[in-house]
Protein backbone atom coordinates (compact mmCIF):
# COMPACT_ATOMS: atom_id res chain seq x y z
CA UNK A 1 25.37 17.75 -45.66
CA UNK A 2 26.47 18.21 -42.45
CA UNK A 3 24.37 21.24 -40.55
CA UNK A 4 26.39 23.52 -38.29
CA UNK A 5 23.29 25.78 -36.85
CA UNK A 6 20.67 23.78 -35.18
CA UNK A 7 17.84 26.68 -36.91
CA UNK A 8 19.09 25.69 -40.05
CA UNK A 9 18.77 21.53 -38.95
CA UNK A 10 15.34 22.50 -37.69
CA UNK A 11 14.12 23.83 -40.79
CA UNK A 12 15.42 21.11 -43.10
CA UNK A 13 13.55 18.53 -40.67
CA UNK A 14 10.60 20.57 -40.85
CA UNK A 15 10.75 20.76 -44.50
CA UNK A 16 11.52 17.01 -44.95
CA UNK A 17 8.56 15.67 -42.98
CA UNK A 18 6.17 18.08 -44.97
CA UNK A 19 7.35 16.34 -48.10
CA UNK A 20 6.47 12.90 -46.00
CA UNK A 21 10.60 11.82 -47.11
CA UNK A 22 10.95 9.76 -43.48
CA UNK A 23 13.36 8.08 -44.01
CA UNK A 24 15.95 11.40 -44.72
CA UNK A 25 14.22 13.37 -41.58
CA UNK A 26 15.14 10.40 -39.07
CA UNK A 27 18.67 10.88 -40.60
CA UNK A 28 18.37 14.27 -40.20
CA UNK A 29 16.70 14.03 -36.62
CA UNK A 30 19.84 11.69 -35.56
CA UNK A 31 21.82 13.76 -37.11
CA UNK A 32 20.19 16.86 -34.72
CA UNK A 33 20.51 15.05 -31.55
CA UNK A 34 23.92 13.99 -32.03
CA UNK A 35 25.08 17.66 -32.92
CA UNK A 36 22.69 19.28 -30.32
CA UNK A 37 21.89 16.99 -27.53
CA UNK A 38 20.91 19.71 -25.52
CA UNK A 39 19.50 22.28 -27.78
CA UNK A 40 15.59 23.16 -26.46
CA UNK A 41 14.82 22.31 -29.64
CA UNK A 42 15.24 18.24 -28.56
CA UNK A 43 11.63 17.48 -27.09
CA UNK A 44 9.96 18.32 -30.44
CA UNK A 45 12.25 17.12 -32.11
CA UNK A 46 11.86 13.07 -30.48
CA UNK A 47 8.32 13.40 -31.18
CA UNK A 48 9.20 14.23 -34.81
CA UNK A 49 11.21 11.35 -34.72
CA UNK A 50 8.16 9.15 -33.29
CA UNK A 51 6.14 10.26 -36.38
CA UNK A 52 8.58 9.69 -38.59
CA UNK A 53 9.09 6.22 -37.22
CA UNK A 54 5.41 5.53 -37.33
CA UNK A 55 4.96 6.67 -40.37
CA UNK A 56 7.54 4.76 -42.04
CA UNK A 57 6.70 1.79 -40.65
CA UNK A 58 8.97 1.19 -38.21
CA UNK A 59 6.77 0.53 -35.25
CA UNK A 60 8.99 -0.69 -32.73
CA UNK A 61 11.49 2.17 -33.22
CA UNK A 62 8.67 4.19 -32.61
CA UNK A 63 7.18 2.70 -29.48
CA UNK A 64 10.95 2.80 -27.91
CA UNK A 65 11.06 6.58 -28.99
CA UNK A 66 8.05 7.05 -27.49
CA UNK A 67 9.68 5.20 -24.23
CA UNK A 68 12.33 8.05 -24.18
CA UNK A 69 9.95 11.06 -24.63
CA UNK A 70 7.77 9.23 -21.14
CA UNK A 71 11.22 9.45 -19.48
CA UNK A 72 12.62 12.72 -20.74
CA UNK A 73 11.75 15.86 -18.65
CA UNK A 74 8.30 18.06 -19.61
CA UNK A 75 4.86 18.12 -18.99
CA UNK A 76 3.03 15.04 -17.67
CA UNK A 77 0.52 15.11 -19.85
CA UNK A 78 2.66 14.25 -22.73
CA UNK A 79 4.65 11.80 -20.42
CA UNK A 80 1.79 9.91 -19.77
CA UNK A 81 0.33 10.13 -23.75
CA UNK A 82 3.96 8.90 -24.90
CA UNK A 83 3.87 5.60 -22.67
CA UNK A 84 0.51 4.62 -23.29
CA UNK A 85 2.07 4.92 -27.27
CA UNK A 86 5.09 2.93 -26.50
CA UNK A 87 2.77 0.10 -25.03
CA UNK A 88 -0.12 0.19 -27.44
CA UNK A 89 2.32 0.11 -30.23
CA UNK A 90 4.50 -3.33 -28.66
CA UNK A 91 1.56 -4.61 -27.54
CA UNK A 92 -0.07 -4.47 -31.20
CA UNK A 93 3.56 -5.82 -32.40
CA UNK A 94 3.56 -9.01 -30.75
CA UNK A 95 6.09 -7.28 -28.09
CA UNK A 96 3.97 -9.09 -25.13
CA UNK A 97 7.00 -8.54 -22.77
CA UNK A 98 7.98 -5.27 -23.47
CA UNK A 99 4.23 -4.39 -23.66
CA UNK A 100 3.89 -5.65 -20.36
CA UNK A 101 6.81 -3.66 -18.76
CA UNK A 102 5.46 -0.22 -20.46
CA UNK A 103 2.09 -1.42 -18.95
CA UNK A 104 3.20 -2.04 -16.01
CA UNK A 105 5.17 1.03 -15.40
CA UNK A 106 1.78 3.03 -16.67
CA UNK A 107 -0.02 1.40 -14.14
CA UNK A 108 2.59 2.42 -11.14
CA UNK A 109 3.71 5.45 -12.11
CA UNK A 110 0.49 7.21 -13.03
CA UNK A 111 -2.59 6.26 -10.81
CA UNK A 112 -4.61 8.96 -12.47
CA UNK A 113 -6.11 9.21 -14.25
CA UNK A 114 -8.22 6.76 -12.62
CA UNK A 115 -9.76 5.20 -15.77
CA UNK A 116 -6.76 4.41 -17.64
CA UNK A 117 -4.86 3.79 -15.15
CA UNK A 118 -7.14 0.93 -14.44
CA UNK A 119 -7.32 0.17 -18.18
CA UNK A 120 -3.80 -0.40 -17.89
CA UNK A 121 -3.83 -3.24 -15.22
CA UNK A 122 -6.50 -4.92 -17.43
CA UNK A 123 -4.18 -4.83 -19.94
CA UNK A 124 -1.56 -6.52 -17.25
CA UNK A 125 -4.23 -8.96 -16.85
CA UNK A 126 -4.99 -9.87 -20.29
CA UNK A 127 -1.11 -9.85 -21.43
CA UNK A 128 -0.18 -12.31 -18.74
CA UNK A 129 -3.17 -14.67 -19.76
CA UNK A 130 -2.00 -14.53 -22.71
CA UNK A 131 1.54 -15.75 -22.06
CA UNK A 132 -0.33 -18.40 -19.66
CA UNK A 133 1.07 -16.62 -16.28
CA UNK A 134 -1.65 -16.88 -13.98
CA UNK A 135 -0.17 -16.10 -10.86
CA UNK A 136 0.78 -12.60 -12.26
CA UNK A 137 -2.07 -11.74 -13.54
CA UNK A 138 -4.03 -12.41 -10.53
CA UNK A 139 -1.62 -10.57 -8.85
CA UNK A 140 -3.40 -7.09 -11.46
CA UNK A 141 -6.85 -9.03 -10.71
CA UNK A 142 -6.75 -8.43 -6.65
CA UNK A 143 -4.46 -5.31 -7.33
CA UNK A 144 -7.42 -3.94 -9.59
CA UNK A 145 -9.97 -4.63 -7.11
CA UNK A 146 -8.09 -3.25 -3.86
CA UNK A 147 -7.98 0.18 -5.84
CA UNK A 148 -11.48 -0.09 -6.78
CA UNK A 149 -11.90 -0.04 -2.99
CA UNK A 150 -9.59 3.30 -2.34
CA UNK A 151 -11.86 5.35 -5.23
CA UNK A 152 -14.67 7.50 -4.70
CA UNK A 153 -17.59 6.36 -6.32
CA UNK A 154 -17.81 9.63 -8.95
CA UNK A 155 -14.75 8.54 -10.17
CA UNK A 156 -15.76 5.28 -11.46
CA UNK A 157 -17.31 4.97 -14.93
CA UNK A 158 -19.33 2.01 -16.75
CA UNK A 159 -16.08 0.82 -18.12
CA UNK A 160 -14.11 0.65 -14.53
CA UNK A 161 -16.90 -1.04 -12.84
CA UNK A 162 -16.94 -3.70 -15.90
CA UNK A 163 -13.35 -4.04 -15.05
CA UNK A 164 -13.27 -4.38 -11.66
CA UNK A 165 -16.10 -6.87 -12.02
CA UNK A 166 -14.35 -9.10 -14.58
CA UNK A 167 -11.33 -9.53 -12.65
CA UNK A 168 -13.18 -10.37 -9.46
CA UNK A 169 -15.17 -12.95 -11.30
CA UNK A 170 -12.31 -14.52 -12.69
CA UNK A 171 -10.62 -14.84 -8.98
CA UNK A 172 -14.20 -16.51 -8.21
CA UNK A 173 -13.69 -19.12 -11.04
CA UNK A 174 -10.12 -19.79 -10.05
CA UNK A 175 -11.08 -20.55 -6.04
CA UNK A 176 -14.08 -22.53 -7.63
CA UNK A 177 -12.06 -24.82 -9.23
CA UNK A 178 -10.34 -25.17 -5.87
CA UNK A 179 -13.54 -26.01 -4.82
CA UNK A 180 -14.89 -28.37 -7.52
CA UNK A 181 -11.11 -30.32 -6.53
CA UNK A 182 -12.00 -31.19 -2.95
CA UNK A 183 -13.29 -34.09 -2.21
CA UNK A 184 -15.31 -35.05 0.73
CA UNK A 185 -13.83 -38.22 2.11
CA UNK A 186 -13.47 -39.75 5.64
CA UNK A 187 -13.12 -38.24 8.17
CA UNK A 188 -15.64 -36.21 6.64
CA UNK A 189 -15.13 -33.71 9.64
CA UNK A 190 -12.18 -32.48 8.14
CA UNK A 191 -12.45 -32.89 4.53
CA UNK A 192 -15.94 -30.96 5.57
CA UNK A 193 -13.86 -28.00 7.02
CA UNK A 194 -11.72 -27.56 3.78
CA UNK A 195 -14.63 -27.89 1.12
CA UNK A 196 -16.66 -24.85 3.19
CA UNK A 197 -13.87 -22.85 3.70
CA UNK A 198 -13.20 -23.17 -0.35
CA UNK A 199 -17.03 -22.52 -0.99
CA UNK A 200 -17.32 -19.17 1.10
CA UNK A 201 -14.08 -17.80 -0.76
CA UNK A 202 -16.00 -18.48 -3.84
CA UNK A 203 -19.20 -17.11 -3.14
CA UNK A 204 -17.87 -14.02 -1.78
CA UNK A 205 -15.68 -13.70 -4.81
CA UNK A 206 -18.82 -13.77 -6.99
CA UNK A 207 -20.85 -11.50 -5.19
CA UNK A 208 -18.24 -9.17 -5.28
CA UNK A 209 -18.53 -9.89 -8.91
CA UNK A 210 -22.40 -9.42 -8.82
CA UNK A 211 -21.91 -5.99 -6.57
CA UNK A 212 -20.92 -3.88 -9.44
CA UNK A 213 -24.28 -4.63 -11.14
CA UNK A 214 -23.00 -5.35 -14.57
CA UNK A 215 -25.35 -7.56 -16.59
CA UNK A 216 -22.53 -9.43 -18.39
CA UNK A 217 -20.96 -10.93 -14.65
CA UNK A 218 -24.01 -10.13 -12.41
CA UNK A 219 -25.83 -12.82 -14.08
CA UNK A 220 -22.85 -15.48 -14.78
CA UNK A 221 -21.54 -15.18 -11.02
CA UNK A 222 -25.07 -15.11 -9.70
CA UNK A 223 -25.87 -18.64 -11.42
CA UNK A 224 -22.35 -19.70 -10.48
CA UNK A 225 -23.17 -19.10 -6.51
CA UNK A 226 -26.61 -21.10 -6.96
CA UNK A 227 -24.06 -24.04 -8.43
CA UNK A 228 -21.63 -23.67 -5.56
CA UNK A 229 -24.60 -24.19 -3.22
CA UNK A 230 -25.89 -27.36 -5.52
CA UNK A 231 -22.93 -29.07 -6.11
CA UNK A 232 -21.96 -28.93 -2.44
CA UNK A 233 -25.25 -30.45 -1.38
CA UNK A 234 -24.89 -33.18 -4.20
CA UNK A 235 -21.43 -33.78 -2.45
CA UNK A 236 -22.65 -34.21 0.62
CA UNK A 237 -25.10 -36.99 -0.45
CA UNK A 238 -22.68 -38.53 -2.17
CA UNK A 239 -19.77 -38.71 0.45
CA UNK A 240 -17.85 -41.56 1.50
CA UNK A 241 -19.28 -43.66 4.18
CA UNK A 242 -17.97 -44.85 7.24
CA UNK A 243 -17.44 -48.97 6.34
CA UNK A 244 -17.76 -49.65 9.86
CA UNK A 245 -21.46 -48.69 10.70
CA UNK A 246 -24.45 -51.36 11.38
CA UNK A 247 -27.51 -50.58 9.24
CA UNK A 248 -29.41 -49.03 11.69
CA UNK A 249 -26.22 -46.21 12.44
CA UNK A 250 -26.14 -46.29 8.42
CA UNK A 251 -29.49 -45.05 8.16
CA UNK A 252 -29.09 -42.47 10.67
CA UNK A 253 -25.81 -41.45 9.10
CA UNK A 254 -27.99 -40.80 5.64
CA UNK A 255 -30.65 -38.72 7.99
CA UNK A 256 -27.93 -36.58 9.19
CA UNK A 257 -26.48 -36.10 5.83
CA UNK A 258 -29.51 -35.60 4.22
CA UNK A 259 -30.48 -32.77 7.12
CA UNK A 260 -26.87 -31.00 6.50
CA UNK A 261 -27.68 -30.97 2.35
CA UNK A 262 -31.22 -29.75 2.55
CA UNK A 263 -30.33 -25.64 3.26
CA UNK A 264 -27.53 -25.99 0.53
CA UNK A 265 -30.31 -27.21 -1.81
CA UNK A 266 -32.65 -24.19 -0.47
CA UNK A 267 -29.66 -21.97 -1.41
CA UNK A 268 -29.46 -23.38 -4.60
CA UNK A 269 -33.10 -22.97 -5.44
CA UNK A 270 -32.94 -19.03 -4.28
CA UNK A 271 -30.09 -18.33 -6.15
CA UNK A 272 -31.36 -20.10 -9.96
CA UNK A 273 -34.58 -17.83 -8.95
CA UNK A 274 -32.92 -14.52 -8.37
CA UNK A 275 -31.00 -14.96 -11.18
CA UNK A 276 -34.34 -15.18 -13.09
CA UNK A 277 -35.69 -12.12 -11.69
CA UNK A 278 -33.14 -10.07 -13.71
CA UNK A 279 -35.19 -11.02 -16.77
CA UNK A 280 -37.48 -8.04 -15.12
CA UNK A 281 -34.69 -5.74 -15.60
CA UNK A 282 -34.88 -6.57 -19.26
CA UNK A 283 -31.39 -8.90 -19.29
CA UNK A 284 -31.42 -11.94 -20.72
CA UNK A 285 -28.50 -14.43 -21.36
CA UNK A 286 -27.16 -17.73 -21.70
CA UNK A 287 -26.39 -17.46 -17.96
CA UNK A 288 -30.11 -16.61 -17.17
CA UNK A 289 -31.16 -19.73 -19.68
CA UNK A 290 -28.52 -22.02 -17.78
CA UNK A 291 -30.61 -20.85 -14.36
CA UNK A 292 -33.69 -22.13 -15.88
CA UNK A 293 -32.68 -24.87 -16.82
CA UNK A 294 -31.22 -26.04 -13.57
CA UNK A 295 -34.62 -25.15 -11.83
CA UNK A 296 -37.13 -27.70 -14.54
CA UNK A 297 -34.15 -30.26 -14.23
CA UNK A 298 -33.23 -30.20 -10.58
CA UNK A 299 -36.56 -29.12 -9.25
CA UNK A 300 -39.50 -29.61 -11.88
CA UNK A 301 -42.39 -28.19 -9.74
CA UNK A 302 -40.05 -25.37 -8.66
CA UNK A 303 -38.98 -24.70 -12.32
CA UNK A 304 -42.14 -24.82 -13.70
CA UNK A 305 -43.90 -21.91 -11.43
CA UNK A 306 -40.39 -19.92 -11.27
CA UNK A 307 -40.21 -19.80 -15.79
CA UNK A 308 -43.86 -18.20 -15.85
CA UNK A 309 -43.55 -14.84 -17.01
């Protein structure tokens, strides 16, 4: 039946979703917007549709009505509501690249509110590690952790801080497999240069990490550091040797090596401990175990006085 006053439409829609018949209101909502495409009646009348679409089962019909309502004039509040929809609802149907543009144009269009604005760029993050995309999502990563910087500190919650942390630990692992990857070799002068310049990006990418004071990263990047610090010592020990040295400049070569690894060791050693002391602070987790252990294996005495409680 074909309706010729939009009242009369309205009503029948009404009536039609009451009953729960969805599939006759979307007709009858398609029917509406084709007859009155500019009828005041429209807004309500898409997020009818929505419901209908949601509630029949049609999810992605829904989540691209919901795209429609985010671009169609009214209040913000519902424009911002209608997106988040459209990109939970393609992101829960295996829709990773239309969930990532919905995210994506959450997380530039609307910058508050903070929170899930920031929840949206994890979102970025976890979509494009998903697909196997690194580069993009350490494009959210840094992009999460420059607006981190811009916000004032009541505006950040448990959650953002967990965020923020996460994504600046995971830019920590990435530059420390840079770092694990260099070699020293000969001339150790420059391969030297190149294996420092790798650690410090790391370590300050972890204690960036361990700023935020969240248990779950404070104690995984705070062990990680102490590693850095180790391994590069145990590197330096182990480096090539010049072939052309008598035994006399060989031994002094070893003293000189051996002086150059000692304060990375130190490092080492005060980083396992303070990663203990958080057991004071009641944590305790696999990160905090891995500590310990590192301290009775590496340095026995050391371990044995630093795991009294």
């Amino acid at each position: 039946m074909l309706f010729r006053s939009p009242v009369g439409l309205g009503e029948a829609i009404n009536i039609s979703i009451n009953k729960e018949m969805w599939e006759t209101s979307i007709n009858m909502i398609k029917e509406f917007q084709t007859l009155f495409p500019r009828h005041k009646l429209n807004p309500d009348i898409s997020k009818k549709l929505s419901v209908a679409y949601l509630r029949s089962g049609k999810n992605i019909a829904a989540a691209q009505e919901y795209e429609r309502i985010s671009k169609a004039n009214g209040d913000q509040a519902t424009k911002i509501a209608a997106l988040w929809k459209a990109a939970e609802l393609y992101e829960s149907n295996n829709q990773i690249l239309k969930a990532i543009n919905a995210y994506s144009e959450f997380a530039k269009t609307y910058r508050t509110p903070y929170l899930q604005n920031v929840e949206a760029k994890y979102k970025l993050v976890f979509l494009y590690d998903s697909k196997n995309i690194p580069d993009s999502a350490n494009l959210w990563r840094n992009n999460i952790l420059t607006a981190d910087k811009k916000i004032p500190r009541k505006e950040k919650t448990a959650r953002t801080k967990f965020i923020a942390s996460s994504a600046a630990l995971m830019l920590a692992k990435n530059e420390f497999a840079v770092y694990k990857n260099l070699t020293l070799t000969l001339p150790l002068k420059k391969s030297l240069k190149k294996k420092k310049n790798s650690l410090q990006k790391a370590v300050n990418l972890f204690a960036k990490a361990s700023s935020y004071s969240v248990a779950e990263t404070k104690t995984e990047a705070t062990h990680s550091i102490a590693e850095i610090y180790n391994t590069f010592s145990q590197a330096l020990l182990s480096s090539e040797r010049p072939s052309d040295l008598t035994d006399d400049e060989l031994a002094q070569y070893e003293i000189l090596l051996e002086d150059q690894a000692f304060p990375f060791e130190e490092k080492a050693i005060e980083f396992y401990e303070a990663n203990l002391s958080h057991i004071k602070d009641g944590h305790y987790g696999p990160w905090i175990q891995e500590s310990r252990n590192q301290l009775r294996s590496l340095f026995p005495e050391i371990g044995r006085a630093s795991c009294r409680e």
